[in-house]
Protein backbone atom coordinates (compact mmCIF):
# COMPACT_ATOMS: atom_id res chain seq x y z
CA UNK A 1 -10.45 6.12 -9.28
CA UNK A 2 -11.45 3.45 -6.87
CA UNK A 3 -10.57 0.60 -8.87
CA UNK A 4 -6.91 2.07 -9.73
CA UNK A 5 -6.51 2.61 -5.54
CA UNK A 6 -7.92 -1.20 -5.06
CA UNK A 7 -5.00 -2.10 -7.53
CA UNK A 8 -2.46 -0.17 -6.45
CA UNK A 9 -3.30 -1.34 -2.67
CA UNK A 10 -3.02 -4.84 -3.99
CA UNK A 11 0.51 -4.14 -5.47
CA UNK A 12 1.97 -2.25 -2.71
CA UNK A 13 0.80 -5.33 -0.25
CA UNK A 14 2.70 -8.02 -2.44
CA UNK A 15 5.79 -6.15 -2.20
CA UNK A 16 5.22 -5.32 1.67
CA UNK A 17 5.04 -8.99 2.05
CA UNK A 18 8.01 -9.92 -0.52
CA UNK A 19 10.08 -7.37 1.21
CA UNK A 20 9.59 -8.50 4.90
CA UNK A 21 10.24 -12.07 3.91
CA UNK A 22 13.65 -10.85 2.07
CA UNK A 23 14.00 -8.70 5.80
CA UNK A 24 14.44 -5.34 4.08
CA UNK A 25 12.80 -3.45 6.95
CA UNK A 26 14.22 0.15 5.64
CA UNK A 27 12.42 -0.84 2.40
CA UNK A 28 9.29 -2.58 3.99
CA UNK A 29 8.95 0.79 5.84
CA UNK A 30 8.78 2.66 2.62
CA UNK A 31 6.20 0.69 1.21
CA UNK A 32 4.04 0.72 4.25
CA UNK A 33 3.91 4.54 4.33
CA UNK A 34 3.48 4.67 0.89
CA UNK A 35 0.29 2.07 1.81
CA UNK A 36 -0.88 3.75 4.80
CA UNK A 37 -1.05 6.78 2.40
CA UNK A 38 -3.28 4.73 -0.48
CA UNK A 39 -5.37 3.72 2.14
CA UNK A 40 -5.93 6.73 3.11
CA UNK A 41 -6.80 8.37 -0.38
CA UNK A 42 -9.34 5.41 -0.63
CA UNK A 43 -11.15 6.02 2.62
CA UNK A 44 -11.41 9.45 1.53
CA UNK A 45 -12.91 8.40 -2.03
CA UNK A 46 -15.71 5.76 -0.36
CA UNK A 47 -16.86 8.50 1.80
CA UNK A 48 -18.15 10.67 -0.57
C-alpha cells in the first residue's frame, strides 16, 4: 500500500509541475487537492 501511495505521489507531482508550467491553475488546483489528499492517506499508513 505504501509503495502504490509513493507512486501515485510521484505521478500526481509531475503533472502538478507540467500543469503550472502550461499555467492551468483551475487544473493545477485539482491535482494539488487530489495530492494533499495522497499525502494524507500516506501519513496515515506510516503511522501505524
Amino acid at each position: 500500500m505504501i509503495t502504490r501511495l509513493l507512486m501515485d505521489i510521484k505521478t500526481l507531482i509531475a503533472d502538478l509541475a507540467s500543469t503550472l508550467i502550461l499555467g492551468k491553475n483551475k487544473d493545477a488546483a485539482s491535482i494539488a487537492l487530489t495530492l494533499s489528499e495522497k499525502s494524507r492517506a500516506l501519513a496515515e499508513e506510516l503511522a501505524k
